[in-house]
Structures are given as C-alpha cells and as structure tokens.
Protein backbone atom coordinates (compact mmCIF):
# COMPACT_ATOMS: atom_id res chain seq x y z
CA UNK A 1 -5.92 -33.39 19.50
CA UNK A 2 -8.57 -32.56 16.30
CA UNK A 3 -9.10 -29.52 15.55
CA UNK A 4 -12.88 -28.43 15.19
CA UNK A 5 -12.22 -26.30 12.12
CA UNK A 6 -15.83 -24.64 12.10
CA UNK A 7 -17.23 -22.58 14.05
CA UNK A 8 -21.16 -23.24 15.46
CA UNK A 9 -22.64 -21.48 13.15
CA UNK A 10 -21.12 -23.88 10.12
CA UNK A 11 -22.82 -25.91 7.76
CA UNK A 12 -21.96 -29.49 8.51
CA UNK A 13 -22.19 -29.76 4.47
CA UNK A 14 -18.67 -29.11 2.42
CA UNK A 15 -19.60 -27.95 -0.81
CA UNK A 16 -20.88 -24.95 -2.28
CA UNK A 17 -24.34 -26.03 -2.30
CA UNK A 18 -25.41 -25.40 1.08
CA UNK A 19 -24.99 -21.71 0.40
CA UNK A 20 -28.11 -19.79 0.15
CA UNK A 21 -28.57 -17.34 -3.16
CA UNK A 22 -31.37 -15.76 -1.05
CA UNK A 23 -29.14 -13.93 1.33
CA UNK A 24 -27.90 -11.55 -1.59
CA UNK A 25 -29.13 -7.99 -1.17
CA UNK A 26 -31.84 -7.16 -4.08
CA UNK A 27 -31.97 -4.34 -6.35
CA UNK A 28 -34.19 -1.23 -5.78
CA UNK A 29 -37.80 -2.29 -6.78
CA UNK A 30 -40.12 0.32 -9.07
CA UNK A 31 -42.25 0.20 -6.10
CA UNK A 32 -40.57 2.49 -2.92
CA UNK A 33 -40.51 0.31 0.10
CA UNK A 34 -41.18 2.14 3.23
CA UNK A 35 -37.81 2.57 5.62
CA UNK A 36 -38.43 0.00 8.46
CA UNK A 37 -38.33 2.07 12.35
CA UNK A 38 -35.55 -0.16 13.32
CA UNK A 39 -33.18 1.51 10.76
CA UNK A 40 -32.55 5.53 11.78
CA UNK A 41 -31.64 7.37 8.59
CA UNK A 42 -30.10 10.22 8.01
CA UNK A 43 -31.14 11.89 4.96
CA UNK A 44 -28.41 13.99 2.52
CA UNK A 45 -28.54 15.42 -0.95
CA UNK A 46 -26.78 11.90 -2.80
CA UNK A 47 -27.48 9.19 -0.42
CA UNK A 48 -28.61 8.12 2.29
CA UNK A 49 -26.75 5.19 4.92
CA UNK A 50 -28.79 3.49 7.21
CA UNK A 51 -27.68 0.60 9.80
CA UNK A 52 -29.29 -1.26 12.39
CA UNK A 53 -29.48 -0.14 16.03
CA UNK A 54 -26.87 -2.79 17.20
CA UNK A 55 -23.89 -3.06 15.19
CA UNK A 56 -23.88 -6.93 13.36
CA UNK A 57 -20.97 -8.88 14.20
CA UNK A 58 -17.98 -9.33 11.94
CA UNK A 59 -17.63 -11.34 8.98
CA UNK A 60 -14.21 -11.66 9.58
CA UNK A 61 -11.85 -13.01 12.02
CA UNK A 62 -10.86 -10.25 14.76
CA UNK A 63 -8.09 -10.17 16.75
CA UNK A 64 -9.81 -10.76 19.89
CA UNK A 65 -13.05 -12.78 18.56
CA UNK A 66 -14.12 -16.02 20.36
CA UNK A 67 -14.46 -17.78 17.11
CA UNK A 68 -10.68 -17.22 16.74
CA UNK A 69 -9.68 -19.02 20.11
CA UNK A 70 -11.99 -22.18 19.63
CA UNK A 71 -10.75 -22.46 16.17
CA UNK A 72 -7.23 -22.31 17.14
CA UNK A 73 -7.98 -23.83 20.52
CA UNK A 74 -5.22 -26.67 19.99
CA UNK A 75 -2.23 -24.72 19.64
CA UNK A 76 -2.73 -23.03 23.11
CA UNK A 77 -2.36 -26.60 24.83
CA UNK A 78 -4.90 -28.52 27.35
CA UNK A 79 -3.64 -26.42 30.47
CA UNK A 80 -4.29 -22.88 29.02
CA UNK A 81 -7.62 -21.24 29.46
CA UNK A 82 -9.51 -19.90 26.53
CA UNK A 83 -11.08 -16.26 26.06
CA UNK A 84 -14.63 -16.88 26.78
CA UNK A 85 -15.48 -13.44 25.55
CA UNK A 86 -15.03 -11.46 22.60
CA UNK A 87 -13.56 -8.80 24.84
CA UNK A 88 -11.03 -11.18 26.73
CA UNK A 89 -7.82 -11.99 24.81
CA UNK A 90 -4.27 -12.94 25.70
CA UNK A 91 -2.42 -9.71 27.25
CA UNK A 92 0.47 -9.49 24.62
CA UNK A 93 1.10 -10.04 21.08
CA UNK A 94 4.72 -11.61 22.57
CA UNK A 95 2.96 -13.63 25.23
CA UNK A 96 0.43 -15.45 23.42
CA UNK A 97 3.40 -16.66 20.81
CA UNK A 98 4.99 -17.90 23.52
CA UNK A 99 1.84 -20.10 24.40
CA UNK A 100 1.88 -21.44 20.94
CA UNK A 101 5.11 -22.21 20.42
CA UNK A 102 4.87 -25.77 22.55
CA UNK A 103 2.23 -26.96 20.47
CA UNK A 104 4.11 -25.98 17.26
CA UNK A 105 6.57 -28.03 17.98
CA UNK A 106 4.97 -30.69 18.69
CA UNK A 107 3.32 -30.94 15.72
CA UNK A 108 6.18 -29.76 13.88
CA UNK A 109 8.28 -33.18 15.54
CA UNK A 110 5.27 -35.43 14.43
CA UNK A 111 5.23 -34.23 10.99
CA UNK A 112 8.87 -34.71 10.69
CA UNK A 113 8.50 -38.32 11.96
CA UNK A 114 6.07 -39.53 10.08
CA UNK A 115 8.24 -37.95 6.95
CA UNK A 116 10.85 -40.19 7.89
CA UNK A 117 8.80 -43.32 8.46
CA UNK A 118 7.03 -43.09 5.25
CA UNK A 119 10.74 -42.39 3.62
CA UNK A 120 12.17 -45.44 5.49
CA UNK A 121 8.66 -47.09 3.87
CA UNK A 122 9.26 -46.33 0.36
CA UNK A 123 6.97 -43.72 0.34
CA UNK A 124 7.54 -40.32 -0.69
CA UNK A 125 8.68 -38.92 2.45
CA UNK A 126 9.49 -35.34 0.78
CA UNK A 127 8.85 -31.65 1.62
CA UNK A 128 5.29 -30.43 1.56
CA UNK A 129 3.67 -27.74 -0.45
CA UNK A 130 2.54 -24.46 0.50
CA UNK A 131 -0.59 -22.89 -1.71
CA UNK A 132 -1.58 -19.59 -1.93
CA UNK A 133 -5.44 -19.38 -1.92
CA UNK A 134 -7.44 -15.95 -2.50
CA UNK A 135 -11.12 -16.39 -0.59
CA UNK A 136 -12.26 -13.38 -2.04
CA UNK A 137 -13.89 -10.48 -0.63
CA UNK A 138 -15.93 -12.19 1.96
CA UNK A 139 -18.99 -14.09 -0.31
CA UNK A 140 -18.05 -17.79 0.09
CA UNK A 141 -20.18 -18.31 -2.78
CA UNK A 142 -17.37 -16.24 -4.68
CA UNK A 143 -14.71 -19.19 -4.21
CA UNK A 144 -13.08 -21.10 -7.30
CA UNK A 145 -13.86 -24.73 -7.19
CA UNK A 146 -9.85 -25.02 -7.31
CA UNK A 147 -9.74 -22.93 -3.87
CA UNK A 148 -12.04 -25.26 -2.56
CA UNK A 149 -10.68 -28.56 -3.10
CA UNK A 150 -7.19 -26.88 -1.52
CA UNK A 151 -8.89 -25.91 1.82
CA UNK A 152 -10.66 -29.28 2.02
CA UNK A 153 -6.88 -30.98 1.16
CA UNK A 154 -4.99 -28.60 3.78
CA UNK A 155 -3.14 -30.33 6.81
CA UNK A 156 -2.69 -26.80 8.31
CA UNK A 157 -4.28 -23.48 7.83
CA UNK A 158 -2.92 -20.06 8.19
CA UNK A 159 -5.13 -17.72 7.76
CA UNK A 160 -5.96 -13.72 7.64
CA UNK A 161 -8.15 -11.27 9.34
CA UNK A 162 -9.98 -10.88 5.81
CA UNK A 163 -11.26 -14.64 5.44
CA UNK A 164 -14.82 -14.59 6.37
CA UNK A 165 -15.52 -17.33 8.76
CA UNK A 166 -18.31 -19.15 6.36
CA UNK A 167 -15.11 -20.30 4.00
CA UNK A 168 -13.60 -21.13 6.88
CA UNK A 169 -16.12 -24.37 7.15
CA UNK A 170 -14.37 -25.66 4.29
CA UNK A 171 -11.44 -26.56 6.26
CA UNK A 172 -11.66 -30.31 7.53
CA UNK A 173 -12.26 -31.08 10.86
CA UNK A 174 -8.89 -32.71 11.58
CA UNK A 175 -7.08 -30.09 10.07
CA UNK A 176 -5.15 -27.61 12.03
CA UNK A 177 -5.76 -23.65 11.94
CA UNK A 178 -3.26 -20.79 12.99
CA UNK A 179 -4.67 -17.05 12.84
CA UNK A 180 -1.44 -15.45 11.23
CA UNK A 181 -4.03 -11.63 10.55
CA UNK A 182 -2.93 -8.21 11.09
CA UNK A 183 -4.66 -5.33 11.55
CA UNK A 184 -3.54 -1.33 12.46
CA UNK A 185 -1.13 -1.63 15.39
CA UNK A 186 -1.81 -5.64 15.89
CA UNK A 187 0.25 -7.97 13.58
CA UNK A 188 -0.23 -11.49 15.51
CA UNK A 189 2.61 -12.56 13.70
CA UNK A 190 5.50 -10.41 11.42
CA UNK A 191 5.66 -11.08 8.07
CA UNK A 192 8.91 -12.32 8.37
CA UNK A 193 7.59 -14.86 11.01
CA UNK A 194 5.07 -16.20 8.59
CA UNK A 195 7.55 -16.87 6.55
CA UNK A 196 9.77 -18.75 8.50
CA UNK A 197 5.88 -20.77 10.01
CA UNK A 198 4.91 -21.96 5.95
CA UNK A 199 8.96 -22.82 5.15
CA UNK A 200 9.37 -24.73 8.67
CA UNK A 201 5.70 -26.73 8.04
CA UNK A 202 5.91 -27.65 4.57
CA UNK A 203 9.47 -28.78 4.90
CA UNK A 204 8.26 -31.01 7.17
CA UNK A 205 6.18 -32.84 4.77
CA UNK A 206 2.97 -30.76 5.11
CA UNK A 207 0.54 -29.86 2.69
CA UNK A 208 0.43 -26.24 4.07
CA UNK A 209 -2.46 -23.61 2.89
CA UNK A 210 -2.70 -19.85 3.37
CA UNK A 211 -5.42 -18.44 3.32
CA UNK A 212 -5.80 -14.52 2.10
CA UNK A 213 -8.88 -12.37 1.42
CA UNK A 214 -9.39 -11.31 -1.95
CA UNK A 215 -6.64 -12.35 -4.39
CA UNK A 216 -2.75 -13.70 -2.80
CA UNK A 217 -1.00 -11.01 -5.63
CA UNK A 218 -3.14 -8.14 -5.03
CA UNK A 219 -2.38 -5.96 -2.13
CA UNK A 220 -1.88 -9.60 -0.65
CA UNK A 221 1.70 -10.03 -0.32
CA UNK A 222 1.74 -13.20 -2.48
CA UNK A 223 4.59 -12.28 -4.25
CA UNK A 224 6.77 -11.79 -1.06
CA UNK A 225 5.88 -15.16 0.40
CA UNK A 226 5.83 -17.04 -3.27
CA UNK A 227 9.29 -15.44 -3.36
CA UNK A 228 11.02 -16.36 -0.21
CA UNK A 229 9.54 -19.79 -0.03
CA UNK A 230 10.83 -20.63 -3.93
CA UNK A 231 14.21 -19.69 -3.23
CA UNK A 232 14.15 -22.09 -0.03
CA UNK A 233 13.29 -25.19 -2.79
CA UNK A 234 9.42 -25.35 -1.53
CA UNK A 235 6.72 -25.89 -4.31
CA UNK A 236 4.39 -22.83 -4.03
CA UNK A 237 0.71 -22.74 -6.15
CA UNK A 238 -0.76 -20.10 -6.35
CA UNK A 239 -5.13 -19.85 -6.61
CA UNK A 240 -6.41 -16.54 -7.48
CA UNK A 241 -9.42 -15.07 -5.52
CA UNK A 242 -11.59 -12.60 -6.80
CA UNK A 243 -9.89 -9.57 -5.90
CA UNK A 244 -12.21 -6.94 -3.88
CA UNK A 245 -12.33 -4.54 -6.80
CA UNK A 246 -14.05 -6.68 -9.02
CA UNK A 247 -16.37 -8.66 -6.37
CA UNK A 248 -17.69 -5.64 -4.43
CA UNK A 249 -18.13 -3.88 -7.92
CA UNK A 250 -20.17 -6.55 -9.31
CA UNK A 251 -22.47 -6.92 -6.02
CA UNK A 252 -23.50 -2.95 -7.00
CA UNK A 253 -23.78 -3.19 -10.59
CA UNK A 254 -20.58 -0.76 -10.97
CA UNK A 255 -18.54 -1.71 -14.55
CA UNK A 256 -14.99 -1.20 -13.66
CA UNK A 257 -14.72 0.27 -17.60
CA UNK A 258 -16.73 0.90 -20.11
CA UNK A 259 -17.01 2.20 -23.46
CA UNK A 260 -17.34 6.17 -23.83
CA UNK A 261 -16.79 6.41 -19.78
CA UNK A 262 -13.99 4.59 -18.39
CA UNK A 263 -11.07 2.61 -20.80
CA UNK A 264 -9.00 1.83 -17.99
CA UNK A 265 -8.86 1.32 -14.14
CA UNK A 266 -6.10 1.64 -11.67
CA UNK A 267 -5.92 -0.44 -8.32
CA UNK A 268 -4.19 1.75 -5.69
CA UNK A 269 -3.42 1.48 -2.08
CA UNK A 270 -4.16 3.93 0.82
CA UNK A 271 -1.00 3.15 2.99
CA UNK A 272 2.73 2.81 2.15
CA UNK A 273 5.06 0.07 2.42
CA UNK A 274 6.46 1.45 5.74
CA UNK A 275 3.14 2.25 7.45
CA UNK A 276 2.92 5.82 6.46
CA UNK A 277 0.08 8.62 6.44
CA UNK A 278 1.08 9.54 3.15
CA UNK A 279 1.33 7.15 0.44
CA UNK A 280 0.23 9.34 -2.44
CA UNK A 281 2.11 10.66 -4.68
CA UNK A 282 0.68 9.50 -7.05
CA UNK A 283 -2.58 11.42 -7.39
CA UNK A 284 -0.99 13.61 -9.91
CA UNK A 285 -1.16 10.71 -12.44
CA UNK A 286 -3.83 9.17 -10.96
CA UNK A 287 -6.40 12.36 -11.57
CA UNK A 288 -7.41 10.96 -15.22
CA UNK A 289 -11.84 11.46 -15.30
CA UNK A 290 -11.53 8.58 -18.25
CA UNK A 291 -10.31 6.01 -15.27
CA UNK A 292 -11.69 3.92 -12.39
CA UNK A 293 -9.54 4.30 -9.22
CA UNK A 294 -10.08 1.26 -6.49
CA UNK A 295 -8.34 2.17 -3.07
CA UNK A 296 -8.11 -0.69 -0.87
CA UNK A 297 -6.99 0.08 2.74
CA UNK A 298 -7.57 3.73 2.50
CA UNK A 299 -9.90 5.23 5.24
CA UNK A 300 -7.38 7.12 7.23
CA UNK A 301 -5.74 8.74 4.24
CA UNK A 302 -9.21 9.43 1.95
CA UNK A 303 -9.37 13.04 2.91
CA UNK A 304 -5.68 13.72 1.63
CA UNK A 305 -6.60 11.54 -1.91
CA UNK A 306 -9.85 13.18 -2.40
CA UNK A 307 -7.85 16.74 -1.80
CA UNK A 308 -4.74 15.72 -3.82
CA UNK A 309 -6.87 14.29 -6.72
CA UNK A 310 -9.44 17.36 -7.37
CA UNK A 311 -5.88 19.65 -7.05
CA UNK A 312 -4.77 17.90 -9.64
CA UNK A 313 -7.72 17.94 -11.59
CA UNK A 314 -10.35 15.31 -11.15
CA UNK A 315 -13.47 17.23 -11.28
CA UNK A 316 -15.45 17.82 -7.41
CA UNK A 317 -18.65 16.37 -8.90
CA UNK A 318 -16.67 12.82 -10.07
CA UNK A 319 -19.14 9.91 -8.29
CA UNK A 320 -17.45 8.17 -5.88
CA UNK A 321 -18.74 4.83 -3.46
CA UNK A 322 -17.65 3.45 -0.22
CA UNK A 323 -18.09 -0.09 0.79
CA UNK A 324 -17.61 -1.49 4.34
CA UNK A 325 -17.63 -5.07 4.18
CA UNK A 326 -18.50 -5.34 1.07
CA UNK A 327 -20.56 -8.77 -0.60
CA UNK A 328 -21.16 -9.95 3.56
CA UNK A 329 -24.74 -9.86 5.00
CA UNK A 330 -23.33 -6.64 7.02
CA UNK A 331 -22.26 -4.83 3.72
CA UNK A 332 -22.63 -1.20 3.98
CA UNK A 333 -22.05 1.69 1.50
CA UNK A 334 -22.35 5.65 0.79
CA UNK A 335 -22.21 6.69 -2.19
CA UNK A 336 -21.56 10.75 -2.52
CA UNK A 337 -19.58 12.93 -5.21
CA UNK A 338 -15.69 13.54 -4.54
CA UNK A 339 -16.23 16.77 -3.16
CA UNK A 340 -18.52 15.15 -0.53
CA UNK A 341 -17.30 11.33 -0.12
CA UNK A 342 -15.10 12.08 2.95
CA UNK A 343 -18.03 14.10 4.96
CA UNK A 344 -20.24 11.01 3.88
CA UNK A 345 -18.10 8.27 4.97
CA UNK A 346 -17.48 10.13 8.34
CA UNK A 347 -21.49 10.94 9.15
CA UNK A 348 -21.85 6.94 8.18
CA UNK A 349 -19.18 6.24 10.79
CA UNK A 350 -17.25 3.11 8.13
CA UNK A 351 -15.02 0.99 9.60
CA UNK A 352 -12.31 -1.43 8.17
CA UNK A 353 -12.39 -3.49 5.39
CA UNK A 354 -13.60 -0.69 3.37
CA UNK A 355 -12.91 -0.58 -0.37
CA UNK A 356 -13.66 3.43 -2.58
CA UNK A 357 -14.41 3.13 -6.36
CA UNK A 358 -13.76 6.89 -7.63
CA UNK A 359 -14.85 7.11 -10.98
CA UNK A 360 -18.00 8.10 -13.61
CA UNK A 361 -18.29 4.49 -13.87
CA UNK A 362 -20.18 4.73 -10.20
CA UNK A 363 -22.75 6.74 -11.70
CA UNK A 364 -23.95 3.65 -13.90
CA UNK A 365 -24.47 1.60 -10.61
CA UNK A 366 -28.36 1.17 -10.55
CA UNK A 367 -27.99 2.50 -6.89
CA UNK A 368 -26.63 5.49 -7.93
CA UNK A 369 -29.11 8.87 -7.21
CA UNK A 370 -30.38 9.88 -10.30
CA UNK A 371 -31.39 13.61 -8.89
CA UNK A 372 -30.84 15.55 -6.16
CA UNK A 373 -34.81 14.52 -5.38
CA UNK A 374 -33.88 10.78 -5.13
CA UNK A 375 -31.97 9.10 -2.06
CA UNK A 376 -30.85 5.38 -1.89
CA UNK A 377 -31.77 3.72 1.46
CA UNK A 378 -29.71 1.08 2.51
CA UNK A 379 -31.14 -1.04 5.35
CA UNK A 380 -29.13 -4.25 6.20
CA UNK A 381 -30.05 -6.93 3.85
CA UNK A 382 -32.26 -5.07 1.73
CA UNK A 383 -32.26 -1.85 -0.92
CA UNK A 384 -34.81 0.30 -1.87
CA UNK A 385 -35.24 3.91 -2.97
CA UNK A 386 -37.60 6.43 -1.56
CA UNK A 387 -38.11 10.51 -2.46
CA UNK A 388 -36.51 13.08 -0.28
CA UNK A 389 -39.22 15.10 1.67
C-alpha cells in the first residue's frame, strides 16, 4: 500500500519554489505599528512577548499529532484504527511497536526479495545506503539542494520530532515514513532500536534516509548512528543542515561573533548524556563576556546556567534571547538581560524547541531594546516597536 507522504496542507509542487518569501517575519518599521487587540501584551522593562489568544499548532511532528498517524498510516496495517484526534494515540510506547512490527516485516521480506531477483538478474542486488540529512531548524526554505534531492530519492523515511512537516512534502508519495522522535519521557523508539531499524533496511537493499532537525552532528546523534552503521559495512552520507544556532540567529539579525564583541562562540547543551538535571559544569569556563553561548535543549535547567554563569562571572546585565520555534510562522522570542532571562521566559510561558543565545552579540540584533523607554512587540507573524507608557 502507497504511502501518502504529505500531509493536506502540502504543496502538490516538489521543489523549493513553491515556498513563499512573504511568510518571513519583517523587521521593526521607523513608523510604530499599533499592537493589534487580538494579541494581549504584557509590558516589562526589555521586552515585551505577545501571542495569539489560541495557541498555533506545531510545526513539528508530536507524539500524538494526527498528521503523524496518516503519514505513517501503512505501517499500522488495514485492520487497525487510526487516531482521529490529536488527543487520541495508541496507549503504550510498547504496544504501538508491536502494531508495527507486522508491517515491517513485510516490507522488510519484499525488499529482500526483490534484492535477490535483481542479483539473480545481473543487477546490483547489494545493500542499501543510509543518509544522514539535517532539515534545519524548521524553515524549509533553509534546506540544501543536496538534502533535497535525498528526500525526493528516499525509499523509507525515518524521521524526528524536529522536522517541520512542510519538508516533509518533499518525501515522494510512494515512499514509506516511520516517526522514530523523542521527546521528555516519550522515546517512540530507543536509540539503540533505530539503529538496529536503518542497519536491518538498508541491508536489505534500501536507499534508507533519516531525517534530523538542524544539523545530523550537532546535538543530533549523527556520529553515534554514522558509527554503528560503518562498522556493520553500510555506506553512510552524511548532509549537513543548518544547525539551529546559526538559522534562528540569522532570522533576528544576531552575529554569532564579531569584531571588538564576540571572537568566539560555544554550542552547549542543557541536558546530560544520561538524562540529568545537571549537566553544567561547565559554566566555570563557559562565563567568558568575549563569547556567544547557544544552549539547545535547555529550558528546564536555564535557571541553574544563568545562576552558575553570573557566579562565575558573566556580568547580570549580559543580553540574552530566547527562541521557541524559532524561523516557523509560530516563532516566538523574549529577549531580557541574564539577570532577568529566566523570569522572562517563565511570564512568556516557552515551550520546547527553544534555543538561548547568551552573549553581547544579542544586543546588535535590530530587535534588541535600545532603552529602558523602548519595548519590542512581537505579534505572530509580524514585529514592530512601540514606546512604553
């Protein structure tokens, strides 16, 4: 059975064309633009975060999203019913693999067979490939042509929590897609079981793709799956994705260094390899005002950064920025001082993905608050400055 690979709200065209410039947020104007009823603010000294009565829908793929089920709709078999809802999922992580696994190996028997036939044929009739591909941090306009052609040359698709479903409509229609994300306390599959899914696939003659947000060897765990899959004798290509850092930092006019300010930047993230509360120990060396610190994955653990860094030095008043979803139609963002970001983010309520740029380098976004006097309004889709009454 085909796969629809897109979801209803794809663009039956397949290149990057059909992707609108016009939905990119524009910069403040000289002229203030009046805040818009239908977007409370609350008003602080540094910023102010605004968002629209309803909360927009994800980006992203979540666990228990509708889009997920359609999309992966043939691995569950003809007899099982779909989630119709957003709230409706399978009852257990263990359950639902045990739905999937018939289909799996099905396809898994037919791939193997038509290896075989096309070896008995003269053909080629050896393993597959398995590439890496970054997506970046949620803009599909931010893909490499080179990530593009492998989506649209995939057989089957793994993919994370962190692709945004418009790349997703690269991925042909008779392709197949398996949801392989993780988020806290739900890992739909270990990553020792993804593993075994890309060796298993592309040594049955499939041209396997997995798909990560961002960039594969980047807080990705690229290197882990490159790693295992080489020493099994599988071909593994890596395609690099603009890494978060450097995509959401563009999208706000934030130079990751910069003469006289910044001369180097440091990539750090919030938890530890075991899961922990308390992956920083390195604040003491990380405290330097002439760098740019990027935490990915670190809401739960900014309070004890922000503490640990100003302990060790990094002045209160350093300009910091929080992005939820950042370069996605439902980006928000506060920016705040050090002292202040962790009282900001909370007040704004951020949820996951959000990426923090620490640094004096935020100061030379053009989004930044000049003066106490001046507040940024951020309305969905739209930025604009107005005075503090």
């Amino acid at each position: 059975m085909a796969l629809a690979a897109a979801s209803s709200s794809c663009s039956p065209a397949r290149n990057l064309s059909h992707f609108s410039s016009s939905s990119s947020p524009s910069l403040p104007s000289s002229k203030p633009s009046p805040v818009s009823p239908f977007f409370p603010c609350r008003q602080s000294q540094r910023v102010v975060s605004c968002s629209a009565a309803a909360s927009p829908s994800s980006p992203f793929t979540e666990k228990d999203s509708a889009e997920r089920y359609r999309r992966d709709g043939w691995v569950y078999g003809s007899g099982v019913p779909l989630p119709v809802s957003a709230h409706q999922n399978f009852s257990d992580r263990e359950n639902e693999i045990a739905l999937q696994l018939p289909e799996l190996k099905r396809l898994l028997e037919a791939l193997r067979a038509a290896r075989r036939a096309e070896a008995g044929g003269g053909g080629r009739g050896g393993p597959g490939s398995v590439s890496l591909v970054g997506t970046g941090p949620g803009d599909p306009e931010l893909l490499t042509l080179k990530a593009v052609r492998a989506i649209e040359q995939a057989d089957l698709v793994l993919y994370d929590r962190l692709v945004s479903n418009d790349v997703l409509c690269f991925v042909r229609a008779d392709a197949k897609m398996l949801y392989v994300g993780k988020t806290a306390g739900y890992h739909s599959r270990t990553q020792e079981e993804i593993h075994e899914l890309l060796l298993s696939f592309a040594e049955a003659g499939a041209n396997v793709v997995r798909l990560k947000g961002g960039d594969p060897l980047v807080f990705g765990r690229g290197g882990e799956e490159m790693d295992f899959l080489q020493k099994q004798g599988i071909q593994v290509k890596v395609i690099p994705g603009i890494t978060s850092a450097s995509g959401i930092a563009a999208e706000l006019g934030i130079p990751l260094t910069h003469r006289g300010v910044a001369n180097s930047v440091r990539f750090l993230t919030g938890h530890s390899r075991n899961g922990g509360m308390d992956p920083l120990y390195v604040a003491e060396n990380a405290a330097d005002p002439d760098s740019t610190l990027v935490v990915y994955m670190g809401l739960s653990t900014l309070q004890a950064l922000a503490s640990k860094l100003m302990n060790h030095g990094l002045p209160p008043d350093t300009p910091a920025v929080a992005v939820e979803r950042g370069t996605t139609p439902q980006q928000r963002m506060v920016f705040a001082e050090l002292k202040d970001i962790v009282y900001e983010v909370k007040l704004a309520d951020l949820a996951s993905p959000t990426l923090i740029i620490i640094g004096r380098v935020v100061a030379l976004s053009p989004l930044w608050p000049q003066s106490s006097e001046e507040t940024v309004v951020l309305k969905t889709g739209e930025l604009c400055s107005s005075q503090v009454e």
